[in-house]
N, C-alpha and C. Protein backbone atom coordinates (compact mmCIF):
# COMPACT_ATOMS: atom_id res chain seq x y z
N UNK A 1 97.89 101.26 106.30
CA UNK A 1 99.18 101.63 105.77
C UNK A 1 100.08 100.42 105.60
N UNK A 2 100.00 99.30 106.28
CA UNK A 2 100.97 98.03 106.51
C UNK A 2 100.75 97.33 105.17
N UNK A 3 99.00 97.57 104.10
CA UNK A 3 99.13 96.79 103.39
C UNK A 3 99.99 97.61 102.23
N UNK A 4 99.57 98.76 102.41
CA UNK A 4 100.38 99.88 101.23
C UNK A 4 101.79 99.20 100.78
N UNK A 5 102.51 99.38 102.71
CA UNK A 5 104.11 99.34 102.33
C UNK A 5 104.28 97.51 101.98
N UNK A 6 103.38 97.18 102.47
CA UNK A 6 103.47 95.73 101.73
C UNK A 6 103.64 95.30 100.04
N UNK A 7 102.77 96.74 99.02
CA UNK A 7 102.48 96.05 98.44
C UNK A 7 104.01 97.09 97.72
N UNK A 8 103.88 98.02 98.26
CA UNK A 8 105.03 98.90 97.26
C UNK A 8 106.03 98.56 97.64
N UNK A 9 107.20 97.78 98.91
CA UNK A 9 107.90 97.20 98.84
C UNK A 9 107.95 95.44 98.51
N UNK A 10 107.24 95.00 97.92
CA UNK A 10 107.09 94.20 97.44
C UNK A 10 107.04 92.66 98.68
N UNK A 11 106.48 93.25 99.67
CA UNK A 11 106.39 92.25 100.64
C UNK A 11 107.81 91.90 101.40
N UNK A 12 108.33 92.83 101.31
CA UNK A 12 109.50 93.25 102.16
C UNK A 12 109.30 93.21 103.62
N UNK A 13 110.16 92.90 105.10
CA UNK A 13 109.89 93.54 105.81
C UNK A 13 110.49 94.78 106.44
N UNK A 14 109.35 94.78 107.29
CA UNK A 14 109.29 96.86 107.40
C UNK A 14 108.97 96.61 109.31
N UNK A 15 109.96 97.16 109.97
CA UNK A 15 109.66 96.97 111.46
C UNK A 15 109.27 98.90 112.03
N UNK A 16 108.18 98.85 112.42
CA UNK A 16 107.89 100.30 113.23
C UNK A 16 108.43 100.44 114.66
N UNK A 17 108.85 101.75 114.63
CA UNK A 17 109.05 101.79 116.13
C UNK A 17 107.92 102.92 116.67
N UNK A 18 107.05 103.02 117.10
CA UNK A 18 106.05 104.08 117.05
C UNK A 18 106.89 104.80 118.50
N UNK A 19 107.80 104.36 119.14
CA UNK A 19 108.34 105.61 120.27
C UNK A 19 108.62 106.79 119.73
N UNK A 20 109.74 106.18 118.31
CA UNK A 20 110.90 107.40 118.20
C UNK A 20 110.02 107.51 116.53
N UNK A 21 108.57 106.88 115.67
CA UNK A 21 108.01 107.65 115.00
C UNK A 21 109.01 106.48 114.06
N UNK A 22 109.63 105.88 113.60
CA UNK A 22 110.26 105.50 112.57
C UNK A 22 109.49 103.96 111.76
N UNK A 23 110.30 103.81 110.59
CA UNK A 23 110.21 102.36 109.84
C UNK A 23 111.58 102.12 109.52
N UNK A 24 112.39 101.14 109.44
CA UNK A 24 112.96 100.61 109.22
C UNK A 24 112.76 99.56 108.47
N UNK A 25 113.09 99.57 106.61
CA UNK A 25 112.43 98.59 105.93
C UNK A 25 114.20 97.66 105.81
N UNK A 26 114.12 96.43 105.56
CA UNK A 26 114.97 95.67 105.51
C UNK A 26 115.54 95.92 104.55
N UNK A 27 116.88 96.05 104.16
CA UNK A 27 116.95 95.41 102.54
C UNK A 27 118.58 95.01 102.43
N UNK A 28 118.86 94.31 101.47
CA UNK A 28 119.99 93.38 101.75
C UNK A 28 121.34 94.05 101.76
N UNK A 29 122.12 93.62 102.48
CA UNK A 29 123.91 93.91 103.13
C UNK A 29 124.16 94.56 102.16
N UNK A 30 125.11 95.83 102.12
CA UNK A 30 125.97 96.52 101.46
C UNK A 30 125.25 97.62 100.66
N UNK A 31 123.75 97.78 100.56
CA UNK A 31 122.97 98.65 100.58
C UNK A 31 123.45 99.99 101.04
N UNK A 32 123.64 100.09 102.11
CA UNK A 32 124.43 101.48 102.72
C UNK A 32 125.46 101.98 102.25
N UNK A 33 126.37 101.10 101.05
CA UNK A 33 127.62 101.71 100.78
C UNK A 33 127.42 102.57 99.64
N UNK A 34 125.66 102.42 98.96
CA UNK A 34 125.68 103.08 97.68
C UNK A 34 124.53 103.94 97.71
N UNK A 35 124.02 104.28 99.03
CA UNK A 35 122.85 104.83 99.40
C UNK A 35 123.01 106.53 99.43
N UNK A 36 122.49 107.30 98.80
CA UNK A 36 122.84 108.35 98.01
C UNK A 36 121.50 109.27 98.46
N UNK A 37 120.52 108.87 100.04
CA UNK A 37 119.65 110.03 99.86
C UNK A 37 119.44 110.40 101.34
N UNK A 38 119.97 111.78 101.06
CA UNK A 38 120.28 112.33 102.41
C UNK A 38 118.31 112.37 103.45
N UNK A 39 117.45 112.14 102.94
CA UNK A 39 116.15 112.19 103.19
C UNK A 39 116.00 111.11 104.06
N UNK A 40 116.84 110.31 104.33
CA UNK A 40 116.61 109.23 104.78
C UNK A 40 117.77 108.17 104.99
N UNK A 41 117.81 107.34 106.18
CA UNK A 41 119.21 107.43 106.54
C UNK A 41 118.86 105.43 106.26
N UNK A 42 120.21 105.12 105.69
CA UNK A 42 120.39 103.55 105.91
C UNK A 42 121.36 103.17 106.56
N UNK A 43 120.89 102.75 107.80
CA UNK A 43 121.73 101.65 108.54
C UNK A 43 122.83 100.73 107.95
N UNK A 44 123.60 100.60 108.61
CA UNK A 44 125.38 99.85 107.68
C UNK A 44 125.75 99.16 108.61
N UNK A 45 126.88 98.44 108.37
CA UNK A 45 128.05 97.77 108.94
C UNK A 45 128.23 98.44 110.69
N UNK A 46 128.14 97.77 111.22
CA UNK A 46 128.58 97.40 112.54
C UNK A 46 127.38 98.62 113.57
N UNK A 47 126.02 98.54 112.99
CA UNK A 47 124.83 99.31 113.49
C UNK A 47 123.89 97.80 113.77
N UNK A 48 123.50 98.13 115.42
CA UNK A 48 122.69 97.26 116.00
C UNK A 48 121.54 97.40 116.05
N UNK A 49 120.40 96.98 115.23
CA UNK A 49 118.65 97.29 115.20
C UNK A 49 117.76 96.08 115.95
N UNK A 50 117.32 96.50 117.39
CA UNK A 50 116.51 95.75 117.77
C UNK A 50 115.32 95.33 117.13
N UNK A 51 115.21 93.99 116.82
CA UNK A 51 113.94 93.26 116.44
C UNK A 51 113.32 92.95 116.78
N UNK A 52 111.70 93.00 116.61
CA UNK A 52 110.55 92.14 117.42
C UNK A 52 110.56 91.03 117.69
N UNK A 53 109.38 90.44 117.93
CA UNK A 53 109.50 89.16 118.18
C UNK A 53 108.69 88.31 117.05
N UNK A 54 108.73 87.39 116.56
CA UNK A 54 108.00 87.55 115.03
C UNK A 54 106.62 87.71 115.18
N UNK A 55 106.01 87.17 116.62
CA UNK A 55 104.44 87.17 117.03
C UNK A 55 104.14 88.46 116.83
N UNK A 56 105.11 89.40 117.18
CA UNK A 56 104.69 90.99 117.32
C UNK A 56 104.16 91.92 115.88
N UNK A 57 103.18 91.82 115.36
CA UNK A 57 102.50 92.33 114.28
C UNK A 57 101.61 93.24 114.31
N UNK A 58 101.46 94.10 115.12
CA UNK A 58 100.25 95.02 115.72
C UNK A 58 100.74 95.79 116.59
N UNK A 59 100.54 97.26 116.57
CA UNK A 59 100.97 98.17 117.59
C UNK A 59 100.08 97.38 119.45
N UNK A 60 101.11 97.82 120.44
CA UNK A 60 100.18 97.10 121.89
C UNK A 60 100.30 98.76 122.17
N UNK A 61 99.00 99.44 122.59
CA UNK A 61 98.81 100.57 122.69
C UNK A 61 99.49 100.67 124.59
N UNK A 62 99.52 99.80 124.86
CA UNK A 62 100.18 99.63 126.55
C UNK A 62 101.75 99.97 126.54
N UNK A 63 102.58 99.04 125.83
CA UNK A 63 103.77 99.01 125.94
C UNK A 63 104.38 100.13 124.49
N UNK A 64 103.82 100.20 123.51
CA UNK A 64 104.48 100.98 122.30
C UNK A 64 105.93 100.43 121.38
N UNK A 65 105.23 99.15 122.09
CA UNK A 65 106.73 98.53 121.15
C UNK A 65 107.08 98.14 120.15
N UNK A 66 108.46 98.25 119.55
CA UNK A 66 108.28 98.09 118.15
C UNK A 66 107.54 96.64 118.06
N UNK A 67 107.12 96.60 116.37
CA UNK A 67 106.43 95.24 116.31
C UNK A 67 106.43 95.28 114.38
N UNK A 68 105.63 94.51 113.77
CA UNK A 68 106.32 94.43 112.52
C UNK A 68 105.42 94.90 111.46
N UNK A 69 105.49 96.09 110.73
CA UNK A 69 104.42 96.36 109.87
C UNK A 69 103.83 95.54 108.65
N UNK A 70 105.39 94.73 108.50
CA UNK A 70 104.85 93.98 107.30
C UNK A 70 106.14 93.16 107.79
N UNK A 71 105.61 91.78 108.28
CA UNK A 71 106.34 90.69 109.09
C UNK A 71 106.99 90.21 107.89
N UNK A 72 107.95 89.27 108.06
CA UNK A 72 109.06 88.43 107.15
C UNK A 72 108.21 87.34 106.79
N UNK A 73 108.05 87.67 105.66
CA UNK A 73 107.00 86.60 104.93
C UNK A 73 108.26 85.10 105.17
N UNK A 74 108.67 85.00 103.74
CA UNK A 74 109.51 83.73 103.94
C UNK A 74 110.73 84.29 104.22
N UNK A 75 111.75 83.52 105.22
CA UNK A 75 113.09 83.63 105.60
C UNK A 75 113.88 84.82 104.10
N UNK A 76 114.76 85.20 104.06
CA UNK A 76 115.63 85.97 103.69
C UNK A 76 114.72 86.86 102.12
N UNK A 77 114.09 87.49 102.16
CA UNK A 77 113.31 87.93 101.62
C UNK A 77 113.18 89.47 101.99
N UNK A 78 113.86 90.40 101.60
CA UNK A 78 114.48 91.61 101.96
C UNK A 78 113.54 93.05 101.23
N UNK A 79 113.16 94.35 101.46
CA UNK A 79 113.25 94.78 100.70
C UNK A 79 114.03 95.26 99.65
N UNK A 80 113.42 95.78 98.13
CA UNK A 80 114.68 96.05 97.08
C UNK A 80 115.15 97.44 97.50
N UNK A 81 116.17 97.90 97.50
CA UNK A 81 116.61 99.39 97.79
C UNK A 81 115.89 100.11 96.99
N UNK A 82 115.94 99.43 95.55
CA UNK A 82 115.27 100.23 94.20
C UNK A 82 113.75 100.74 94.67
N UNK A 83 112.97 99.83 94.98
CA UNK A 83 111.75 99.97 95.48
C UNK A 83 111.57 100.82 96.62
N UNK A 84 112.88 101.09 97.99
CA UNK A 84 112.54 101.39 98.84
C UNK A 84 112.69 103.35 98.45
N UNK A 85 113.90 103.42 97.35
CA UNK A 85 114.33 104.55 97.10
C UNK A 85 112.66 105.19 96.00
N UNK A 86 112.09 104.45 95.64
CA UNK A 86 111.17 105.08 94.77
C UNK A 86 109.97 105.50 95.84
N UNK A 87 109.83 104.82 96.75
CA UNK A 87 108.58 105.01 97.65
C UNK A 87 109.34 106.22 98.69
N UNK A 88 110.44 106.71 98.59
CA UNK A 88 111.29 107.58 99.43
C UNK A 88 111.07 108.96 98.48
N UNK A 89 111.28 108.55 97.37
CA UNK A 89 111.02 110.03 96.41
C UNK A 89 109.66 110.16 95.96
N UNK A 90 108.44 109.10 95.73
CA UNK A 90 107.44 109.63 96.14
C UNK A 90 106.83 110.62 97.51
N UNK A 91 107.27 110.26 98.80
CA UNK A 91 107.25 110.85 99.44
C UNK A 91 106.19 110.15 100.48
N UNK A 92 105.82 108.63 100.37
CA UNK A 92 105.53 107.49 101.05
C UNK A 92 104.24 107.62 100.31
N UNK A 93 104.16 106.03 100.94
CA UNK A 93 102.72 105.38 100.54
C UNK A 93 101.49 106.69 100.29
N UNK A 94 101.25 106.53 98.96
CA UNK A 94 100.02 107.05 98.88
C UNK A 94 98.76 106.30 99.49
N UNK A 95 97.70 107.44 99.96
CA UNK A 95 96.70 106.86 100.44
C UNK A 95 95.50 106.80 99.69
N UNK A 96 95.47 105.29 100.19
CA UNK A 96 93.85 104.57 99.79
C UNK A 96 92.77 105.36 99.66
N UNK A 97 91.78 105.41 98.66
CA UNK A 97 90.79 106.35 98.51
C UNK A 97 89.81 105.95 99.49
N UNK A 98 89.78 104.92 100.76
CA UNK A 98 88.62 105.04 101.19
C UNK A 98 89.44 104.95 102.62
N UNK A 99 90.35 105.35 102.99
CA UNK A 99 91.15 105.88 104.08
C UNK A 99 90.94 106.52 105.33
N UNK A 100 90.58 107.94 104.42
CA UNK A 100 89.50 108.36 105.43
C UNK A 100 88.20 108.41 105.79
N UNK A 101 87.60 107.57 104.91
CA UNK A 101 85.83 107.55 105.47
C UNK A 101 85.74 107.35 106.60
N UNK A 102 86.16 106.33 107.12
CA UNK A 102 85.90 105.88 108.17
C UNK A 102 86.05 107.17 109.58
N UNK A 103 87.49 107.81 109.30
CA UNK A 103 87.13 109.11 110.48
C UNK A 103 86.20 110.09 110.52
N UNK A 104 85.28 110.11 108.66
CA UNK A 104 84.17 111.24 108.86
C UNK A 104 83.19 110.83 109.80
């Protein structure tokens, strides 16, 4: 799934929290003032989001901590809202046709 949201947010980063089930994809300041979809909530002005550590790229099945689905490629490199709102009304990453083989 990490390469999916990689490729449909355009190499954006995207931090999981697998406690509370969420993604949090990045995308740049003032985003929230024009964010128009009740399906999904964007973080704003004076909201504190704990970050990994950048090593952290892989769920640790011990601790469950957040860590980064699709790490910060180069410094300030954000997802687009545009992109994040289209993969929001698809209704997320479609899946890879060979996805599930592996669990048959």
């Amino acid at each position: 799934m990490c390469d999916r949201l990689a490729q449909y947010l355009g190499g954006g980063p995207v931090i999981h929290d697998p406690g509370f089930c969420r993604y949090y994809a990045l995308v740049p300041p003032g985003s929230a003032e024009r964010w128009l979809v009740p399906v999904a909530e964007c973080l704003g002005e004076g909201t504190y989001l704990g970050v990994p550590r950048a090593d952290r790229t892989a769920l640790d099945e011990h601790t469950r901590a957040s860590y980064w689905a699709v790490p910060m490629a180069p410094p300030g490199r954000l997802c687009k809202a545009a992109d994040l709102l289209a993969l929001i009304a698809a209704g997320g990453c479609p899946a890879d046709e060979n996805e599930y083989e592996d669990e048959a």
